[in-house]
Every structure is written in C-alpha cells, then in structure tokens.
C-alpha atoms as a PDB file:
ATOM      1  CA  UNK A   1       0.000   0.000   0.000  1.00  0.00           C
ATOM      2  CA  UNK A   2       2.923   2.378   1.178  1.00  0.00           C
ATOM      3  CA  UNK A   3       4.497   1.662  -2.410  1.00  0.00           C
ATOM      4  CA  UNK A   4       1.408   2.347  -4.082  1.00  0.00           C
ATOM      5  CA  UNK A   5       0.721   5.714  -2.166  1.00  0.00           C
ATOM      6  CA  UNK A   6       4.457   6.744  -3.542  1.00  0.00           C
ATOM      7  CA  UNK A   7       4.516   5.611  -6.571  1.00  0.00           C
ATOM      8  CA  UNK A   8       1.085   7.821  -7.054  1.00  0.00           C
ATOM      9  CA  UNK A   9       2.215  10.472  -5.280  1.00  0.00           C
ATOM     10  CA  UNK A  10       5.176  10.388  -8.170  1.00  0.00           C
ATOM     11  CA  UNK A  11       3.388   9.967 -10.606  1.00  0.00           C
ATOM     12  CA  UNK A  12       1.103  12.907 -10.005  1.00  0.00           C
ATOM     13  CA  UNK A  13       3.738  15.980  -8.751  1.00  0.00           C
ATOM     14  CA  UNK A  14       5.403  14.944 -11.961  1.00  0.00           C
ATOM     15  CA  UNK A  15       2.510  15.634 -14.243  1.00  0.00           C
ATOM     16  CA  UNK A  16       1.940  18.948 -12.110  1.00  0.00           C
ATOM     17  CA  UNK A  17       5.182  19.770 -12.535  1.00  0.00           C
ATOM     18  CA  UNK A  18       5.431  19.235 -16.323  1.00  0.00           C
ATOM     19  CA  UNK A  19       2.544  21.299 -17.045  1.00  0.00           C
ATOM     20  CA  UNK A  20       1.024  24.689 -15.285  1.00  0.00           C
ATOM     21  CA  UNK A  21       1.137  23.390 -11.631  1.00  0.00           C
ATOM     22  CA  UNK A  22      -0.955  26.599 -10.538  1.00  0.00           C
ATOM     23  CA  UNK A  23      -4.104  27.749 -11.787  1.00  0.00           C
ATOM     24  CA  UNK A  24      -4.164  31.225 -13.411  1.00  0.00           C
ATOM     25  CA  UNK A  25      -6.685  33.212 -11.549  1.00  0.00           C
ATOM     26  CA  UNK A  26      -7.820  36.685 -11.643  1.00  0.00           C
ATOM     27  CA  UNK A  27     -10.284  38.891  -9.986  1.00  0.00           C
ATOM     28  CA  UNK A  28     -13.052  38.842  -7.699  1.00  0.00           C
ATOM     29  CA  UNK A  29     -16.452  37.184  -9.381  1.00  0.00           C
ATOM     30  CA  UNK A  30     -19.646  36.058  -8.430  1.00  0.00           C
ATOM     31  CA  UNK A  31     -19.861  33.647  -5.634  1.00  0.00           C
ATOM     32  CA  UNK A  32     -22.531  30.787  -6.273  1.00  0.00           C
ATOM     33  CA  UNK A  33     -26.141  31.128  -5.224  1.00  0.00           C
ATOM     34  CA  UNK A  34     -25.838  27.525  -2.797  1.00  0.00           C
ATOM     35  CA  UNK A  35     -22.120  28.293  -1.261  1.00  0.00           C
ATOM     36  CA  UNK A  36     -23.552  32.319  -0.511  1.00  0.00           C
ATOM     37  CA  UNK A  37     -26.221  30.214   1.122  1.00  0.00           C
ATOM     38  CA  UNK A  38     -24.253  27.971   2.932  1.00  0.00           C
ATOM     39  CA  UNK A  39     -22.383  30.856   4.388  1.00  0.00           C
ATOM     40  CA  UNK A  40     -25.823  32.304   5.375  1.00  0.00           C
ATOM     41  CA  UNK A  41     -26.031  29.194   7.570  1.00  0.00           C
ATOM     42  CA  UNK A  42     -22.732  28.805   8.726  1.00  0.00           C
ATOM     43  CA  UNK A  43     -20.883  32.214   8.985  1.00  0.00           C
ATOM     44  CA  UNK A  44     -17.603  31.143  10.539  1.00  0.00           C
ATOM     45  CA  UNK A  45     -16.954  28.888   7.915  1.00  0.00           C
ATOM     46  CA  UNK A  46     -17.090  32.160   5.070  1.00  0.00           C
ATOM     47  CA  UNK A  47     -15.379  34.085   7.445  1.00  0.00           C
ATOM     48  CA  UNK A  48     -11.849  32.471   6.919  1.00  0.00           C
ATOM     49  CA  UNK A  49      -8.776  34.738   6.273  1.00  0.00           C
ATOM     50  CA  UNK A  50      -5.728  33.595   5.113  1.00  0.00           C
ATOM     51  CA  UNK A  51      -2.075  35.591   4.512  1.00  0.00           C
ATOM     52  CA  UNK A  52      -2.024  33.929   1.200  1.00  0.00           C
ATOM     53  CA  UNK A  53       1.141  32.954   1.620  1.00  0.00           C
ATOM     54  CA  UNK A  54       3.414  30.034   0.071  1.00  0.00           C
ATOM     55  CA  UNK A  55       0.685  26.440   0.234  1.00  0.00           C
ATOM     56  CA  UNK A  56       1.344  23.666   2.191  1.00  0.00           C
ATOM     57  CA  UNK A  57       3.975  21.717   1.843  1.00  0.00           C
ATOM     58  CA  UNK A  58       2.878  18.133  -0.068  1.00  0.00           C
ATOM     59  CA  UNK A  59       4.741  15.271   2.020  1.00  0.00           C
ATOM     60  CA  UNK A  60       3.928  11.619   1.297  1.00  0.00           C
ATOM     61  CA  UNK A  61       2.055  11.653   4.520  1.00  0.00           C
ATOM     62  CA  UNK A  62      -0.444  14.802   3.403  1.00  0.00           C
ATOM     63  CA  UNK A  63      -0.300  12.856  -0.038  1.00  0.00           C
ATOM     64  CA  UNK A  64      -1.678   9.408   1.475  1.00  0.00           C
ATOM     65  CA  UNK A  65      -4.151  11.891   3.639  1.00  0.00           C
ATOM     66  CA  UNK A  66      -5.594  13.509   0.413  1.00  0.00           C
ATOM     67  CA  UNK A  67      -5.562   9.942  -1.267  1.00  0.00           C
ATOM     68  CA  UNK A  68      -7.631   8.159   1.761  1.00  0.00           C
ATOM     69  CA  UNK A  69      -9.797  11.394   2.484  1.00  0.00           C
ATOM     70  CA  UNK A  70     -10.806  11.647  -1.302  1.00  0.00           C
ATOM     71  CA  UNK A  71     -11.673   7.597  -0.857  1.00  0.00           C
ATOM     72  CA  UNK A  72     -13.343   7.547   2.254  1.00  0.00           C
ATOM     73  CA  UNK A  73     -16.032  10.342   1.379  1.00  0.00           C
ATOM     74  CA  UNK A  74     -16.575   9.051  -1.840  1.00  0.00           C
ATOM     75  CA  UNK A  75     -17.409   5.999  -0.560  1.00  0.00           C
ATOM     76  CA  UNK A  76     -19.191   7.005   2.831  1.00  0.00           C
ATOM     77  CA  UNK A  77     -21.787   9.264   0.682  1.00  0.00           C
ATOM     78  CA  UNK A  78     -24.165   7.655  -1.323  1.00  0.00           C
ATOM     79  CA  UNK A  79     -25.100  10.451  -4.283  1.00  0.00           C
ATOM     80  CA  UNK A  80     -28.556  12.530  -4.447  1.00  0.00           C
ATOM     81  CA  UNK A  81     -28.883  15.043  -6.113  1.00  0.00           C
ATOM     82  CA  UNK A  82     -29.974  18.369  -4.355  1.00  0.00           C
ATOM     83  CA  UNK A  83     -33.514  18.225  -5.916  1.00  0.00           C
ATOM     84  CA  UNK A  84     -33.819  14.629  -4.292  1.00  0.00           C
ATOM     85  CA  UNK A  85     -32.833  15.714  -0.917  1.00  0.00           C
ATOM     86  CA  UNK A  86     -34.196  19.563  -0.746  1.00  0.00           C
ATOM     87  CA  UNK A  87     -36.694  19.658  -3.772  1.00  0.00           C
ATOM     88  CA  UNK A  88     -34.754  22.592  -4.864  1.00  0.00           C
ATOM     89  CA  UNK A  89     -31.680  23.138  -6.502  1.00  0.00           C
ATOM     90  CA  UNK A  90     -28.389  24.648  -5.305  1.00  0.00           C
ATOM     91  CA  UNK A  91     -28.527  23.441  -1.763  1.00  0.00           C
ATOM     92  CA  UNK A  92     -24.802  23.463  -0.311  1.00  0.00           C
ATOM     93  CA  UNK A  93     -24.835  21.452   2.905  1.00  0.00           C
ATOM     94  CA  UNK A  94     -22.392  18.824   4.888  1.00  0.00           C
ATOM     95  CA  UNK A  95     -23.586  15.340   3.539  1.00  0.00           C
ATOM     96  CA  UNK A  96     -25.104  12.974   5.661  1.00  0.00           C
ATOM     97  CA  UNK A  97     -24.869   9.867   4.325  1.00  0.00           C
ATOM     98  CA  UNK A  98     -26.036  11.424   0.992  1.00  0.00           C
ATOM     99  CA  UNK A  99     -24.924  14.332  -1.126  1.00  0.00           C
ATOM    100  CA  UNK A 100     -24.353  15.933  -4.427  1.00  0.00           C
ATOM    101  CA  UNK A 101     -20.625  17.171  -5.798  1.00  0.00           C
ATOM    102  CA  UNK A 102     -20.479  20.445  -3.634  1.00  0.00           C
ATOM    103  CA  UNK A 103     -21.425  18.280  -0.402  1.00  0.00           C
ATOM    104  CA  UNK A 104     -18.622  15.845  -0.970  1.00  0.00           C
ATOM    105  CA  UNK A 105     -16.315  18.722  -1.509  1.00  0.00           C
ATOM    106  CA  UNK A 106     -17.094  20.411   1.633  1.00  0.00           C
ATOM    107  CA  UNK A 107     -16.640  17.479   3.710  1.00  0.00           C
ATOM    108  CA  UNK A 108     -13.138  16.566   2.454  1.00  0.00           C
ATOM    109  CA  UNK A 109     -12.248  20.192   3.323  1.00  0.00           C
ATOM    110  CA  UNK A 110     -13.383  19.582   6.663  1.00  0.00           C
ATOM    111  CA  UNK A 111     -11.412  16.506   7.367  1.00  0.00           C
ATOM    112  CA  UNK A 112      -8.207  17.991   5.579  1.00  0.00           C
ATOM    113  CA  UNK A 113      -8.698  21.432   7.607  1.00  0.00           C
ATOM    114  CA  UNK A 114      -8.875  19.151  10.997  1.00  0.00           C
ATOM    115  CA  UNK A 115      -5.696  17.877   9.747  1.00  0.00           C
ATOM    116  CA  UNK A 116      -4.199  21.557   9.810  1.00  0.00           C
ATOM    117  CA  UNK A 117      -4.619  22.141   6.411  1.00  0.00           C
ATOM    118  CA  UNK A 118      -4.824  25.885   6.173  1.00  0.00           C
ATOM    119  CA  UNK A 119      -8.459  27.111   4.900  1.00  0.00           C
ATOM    120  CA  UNK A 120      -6.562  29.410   1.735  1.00  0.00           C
ATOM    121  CA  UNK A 121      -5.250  25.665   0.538  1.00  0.00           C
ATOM    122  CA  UNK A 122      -8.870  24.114   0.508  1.00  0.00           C
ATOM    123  CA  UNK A 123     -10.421  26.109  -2.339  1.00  0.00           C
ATOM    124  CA  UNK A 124     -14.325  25.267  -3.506  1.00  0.00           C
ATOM    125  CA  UNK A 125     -14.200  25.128  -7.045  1.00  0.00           C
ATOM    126  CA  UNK A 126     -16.596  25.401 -10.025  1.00  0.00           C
ATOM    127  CA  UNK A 127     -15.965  23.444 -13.129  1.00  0.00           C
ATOM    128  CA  UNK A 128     -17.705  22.337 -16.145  1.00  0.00           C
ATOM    129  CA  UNK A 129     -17.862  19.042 -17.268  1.00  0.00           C
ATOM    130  CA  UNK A 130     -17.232  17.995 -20.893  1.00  0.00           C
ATOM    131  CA  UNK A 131     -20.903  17.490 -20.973  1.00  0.00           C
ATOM    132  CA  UNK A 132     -21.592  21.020 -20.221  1.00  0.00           C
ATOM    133  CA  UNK A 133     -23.244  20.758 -16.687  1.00  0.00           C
ATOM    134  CA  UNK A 134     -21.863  22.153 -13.587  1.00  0.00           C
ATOM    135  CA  UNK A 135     -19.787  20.284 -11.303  1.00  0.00           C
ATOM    136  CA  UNK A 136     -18.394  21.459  -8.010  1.00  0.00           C
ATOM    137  CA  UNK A 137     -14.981  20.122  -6.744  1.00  0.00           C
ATOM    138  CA  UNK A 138     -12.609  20.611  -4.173  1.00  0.00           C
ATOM    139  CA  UNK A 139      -9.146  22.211  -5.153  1.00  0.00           C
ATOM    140  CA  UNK A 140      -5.909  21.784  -2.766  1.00  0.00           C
ATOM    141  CA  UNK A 141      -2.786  23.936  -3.240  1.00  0.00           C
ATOM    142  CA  UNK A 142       0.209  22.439  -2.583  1.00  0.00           C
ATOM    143  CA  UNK A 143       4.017  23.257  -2.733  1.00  0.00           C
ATOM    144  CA  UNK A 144       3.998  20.949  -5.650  1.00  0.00           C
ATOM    145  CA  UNK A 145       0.783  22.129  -7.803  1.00  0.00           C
ATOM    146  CA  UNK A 146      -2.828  21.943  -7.383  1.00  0.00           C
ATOM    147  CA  UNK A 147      -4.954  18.921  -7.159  1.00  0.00           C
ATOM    148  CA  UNK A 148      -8.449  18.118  -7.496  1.00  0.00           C
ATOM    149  CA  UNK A 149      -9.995  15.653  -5.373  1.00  0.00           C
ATOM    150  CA  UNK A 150     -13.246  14.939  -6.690  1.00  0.00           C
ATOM    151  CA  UNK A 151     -16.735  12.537  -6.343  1.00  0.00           C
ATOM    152  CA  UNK A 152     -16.715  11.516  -9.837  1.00  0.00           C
ATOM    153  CA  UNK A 153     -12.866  10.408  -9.571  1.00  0.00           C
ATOM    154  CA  UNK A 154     -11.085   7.830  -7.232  1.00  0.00           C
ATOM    155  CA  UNK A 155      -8.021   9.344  -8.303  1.00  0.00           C
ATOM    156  CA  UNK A 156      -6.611  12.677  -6.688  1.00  0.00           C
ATOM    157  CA  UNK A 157      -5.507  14.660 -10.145  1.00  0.00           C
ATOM    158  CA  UNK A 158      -3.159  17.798 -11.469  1.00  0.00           C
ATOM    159  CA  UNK A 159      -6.121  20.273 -12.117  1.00  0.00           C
ATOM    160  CA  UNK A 160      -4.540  19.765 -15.954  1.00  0.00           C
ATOM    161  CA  UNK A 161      -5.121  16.046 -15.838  1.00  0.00           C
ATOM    162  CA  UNK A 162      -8.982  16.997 -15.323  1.00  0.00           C
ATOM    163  CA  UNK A 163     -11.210  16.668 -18.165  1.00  0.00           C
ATOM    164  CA  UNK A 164     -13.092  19.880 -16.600  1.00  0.00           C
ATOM    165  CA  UNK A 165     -12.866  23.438 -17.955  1.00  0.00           C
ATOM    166  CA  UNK A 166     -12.671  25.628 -14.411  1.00  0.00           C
ATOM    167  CA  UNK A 167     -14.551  28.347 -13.984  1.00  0.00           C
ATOM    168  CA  UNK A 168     -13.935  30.323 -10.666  1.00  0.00           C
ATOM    169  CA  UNK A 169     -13.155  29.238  -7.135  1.00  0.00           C
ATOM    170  CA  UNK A 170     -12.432  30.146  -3.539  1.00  0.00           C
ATOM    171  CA  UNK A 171     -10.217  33.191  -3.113  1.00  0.00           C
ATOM    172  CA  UNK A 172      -6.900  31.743  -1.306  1.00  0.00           C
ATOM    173  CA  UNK A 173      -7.102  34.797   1.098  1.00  0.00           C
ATOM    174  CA  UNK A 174     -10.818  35.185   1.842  1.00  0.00           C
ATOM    175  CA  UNK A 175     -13.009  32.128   2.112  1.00  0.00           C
ATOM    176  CA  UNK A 176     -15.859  33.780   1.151  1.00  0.00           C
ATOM    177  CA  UNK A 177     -14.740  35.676  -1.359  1.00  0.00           C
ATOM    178  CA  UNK A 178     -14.876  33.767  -5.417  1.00  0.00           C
ATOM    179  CA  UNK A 179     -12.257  35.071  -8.063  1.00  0.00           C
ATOM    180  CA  UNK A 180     -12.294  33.727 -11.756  1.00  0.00           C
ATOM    181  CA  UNK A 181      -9.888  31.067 -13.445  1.00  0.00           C
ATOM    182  CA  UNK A 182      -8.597  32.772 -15.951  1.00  0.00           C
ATOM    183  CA  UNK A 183      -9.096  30.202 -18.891  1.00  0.00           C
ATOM    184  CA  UNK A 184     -12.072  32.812 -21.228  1.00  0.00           C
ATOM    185  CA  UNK A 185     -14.794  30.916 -20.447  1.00  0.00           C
ATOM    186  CA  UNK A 186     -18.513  32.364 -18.817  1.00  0.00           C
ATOM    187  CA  UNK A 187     -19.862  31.067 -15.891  1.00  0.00           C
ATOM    188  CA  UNK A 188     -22.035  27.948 -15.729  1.00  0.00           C
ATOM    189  CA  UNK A 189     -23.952  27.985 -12.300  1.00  0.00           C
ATOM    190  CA  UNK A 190     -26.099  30.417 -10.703  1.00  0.00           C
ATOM    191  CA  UNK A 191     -24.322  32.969  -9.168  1.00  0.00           C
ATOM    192  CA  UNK A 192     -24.858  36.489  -6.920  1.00  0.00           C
ATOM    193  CA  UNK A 193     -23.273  39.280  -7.209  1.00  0.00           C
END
C-alpha cells in the first residue's frame, strides 16, 4: 500500500510539474447562489482569512491523507442530487450519508482542515464538465501544484489532468470571497453578485 501511495504520489507531482502546476486566476467574481447560502447558515466557515502565503507543503504523509480522504467520502456518501434531498436546486450542505458534488467537496475540506490544512489551501471550485453541466470540486494547493480531489474520480488529479474546464473558485485569502480562473470561459452555475 505504502508503495502504491508513492509511486502515485510520483506519478502525479510529476505531471503537475510538467505542465502549469498553478491555476491562473484573476479577480473577484460572483460567488454561487448555494455556497452564498451555505455561508448564510454557517458564517464562521465564510469568514476564513488567510495571509495567502506560500501552500502547504505536499509530504507523502499529506499525499496518502488527500488519497484516503478523497476515498473515504466518496465511498461514505451515497449520491442525491440536491432536488432529491431539498426539492430545490443549489442546496450546499455537509452530507449525511447522501450528497451531491459540492457536499462531498465540503466534507473533504473539513477533514483535511482538521488535519491543519490551512483554509486558503482548501479552495471550492466550479468546473464544467465535458458534458456542459456544472460540477463542483474541491481544489488543494500544494508546494507541488494543485490537485483536485473529486466525487466523480477515485483518483486525486493535477487540475490539468482533469477533463473539466474551471470556472472560478475560492479566493486563497478570503473564504468567502470567489475570483475567476482565468481560462475565457462564462460562468455555468447560478451565481450572486
């Protein structure tokens, strides 16, 4: 298992490496209808400041953390989608047992900030999805690139192994704050401004 973990963790800071390990972002942008509402609910977690300093160092131990994290809520929530649970869409909530691609992602920023993860290296991110719909993931910087740990994915990925075209995400300083991913494309998801 301990090879395995290594040999991945290789495998993936070496694709990060080779291509852009950082996404290019740019100014502030609308923050999504469900994660404005989340914060509505649960202040302290938009309330989050961060230096935006240099990100957390990637050691094989963080790297087997991220690995098993990514695993173990994949596999702990069974997937609903928000109209299933709430009967409305855009609902941004801790899963219980069931959830949708935002509730996975905010649950393996939970267990990776209990780890001492800092919050402005656990960034909420809106994608697209080669089939055009929206798709939330969660997005970890890391002294070696970011990665993308993901419900549709047992793999932890570069962002530029992703098949998704990435929209905006948490800012790094301000955790509820959204700046754009500089890549030309429009937004896909409700937003506010």
């Amino acid at each position: 298992m301990l090879l395995a973990v290594i040999a991945g963790l290789a495998a993936m800071v070496g694709t990060a490496n080779a291509a852009q390990p950082f996404m290019p972002t740019g100014g502030r942008t609308t923050q999504p209808v469900g994660h404005y509402e989340f914060c509505q609910r649960q202040p302290d977690e938009c309330r989050l400041k961060s230096s935006g300093g240099a990100p957390v160092e990637l050691t094989r131990g963080l790297w087997a953390a991220m690995v098993e994290i990514n695993n173990a809520v994949n596999t702990m929530v069974t997937p609903r989608t928000d109209m299933e649970m709430w009967g409305r869409e855009e609902v941004w909530s801790y899963p219980e047992g069931i959830g949708d691609c935002e509730d996975y992602a905010l649950e393996k920023r939970r267990q990776l900030m209990a780890l001492g993860v800092p919050a402005g290296d656990l960034l909420l991110t809106v994608v697209r999805q080669p089939s055009g719909a929206g798709h939330a993931v969660l997005t970890m910087r890391t002294s070696r690139g970011e990665f993308v740990l993901d419900n549709l994915e047992p793999r932890v990925l570069a962002w530029t192994d992703t098949e998704y075209t990435f929209l905006k995400r948490q800012s790094e300083r301000n955790s509820g704050v959204w700046v754009q991913i500089n890549d030309g494309r429009a937004d896909a998801v409700a937003s506010v401004r």
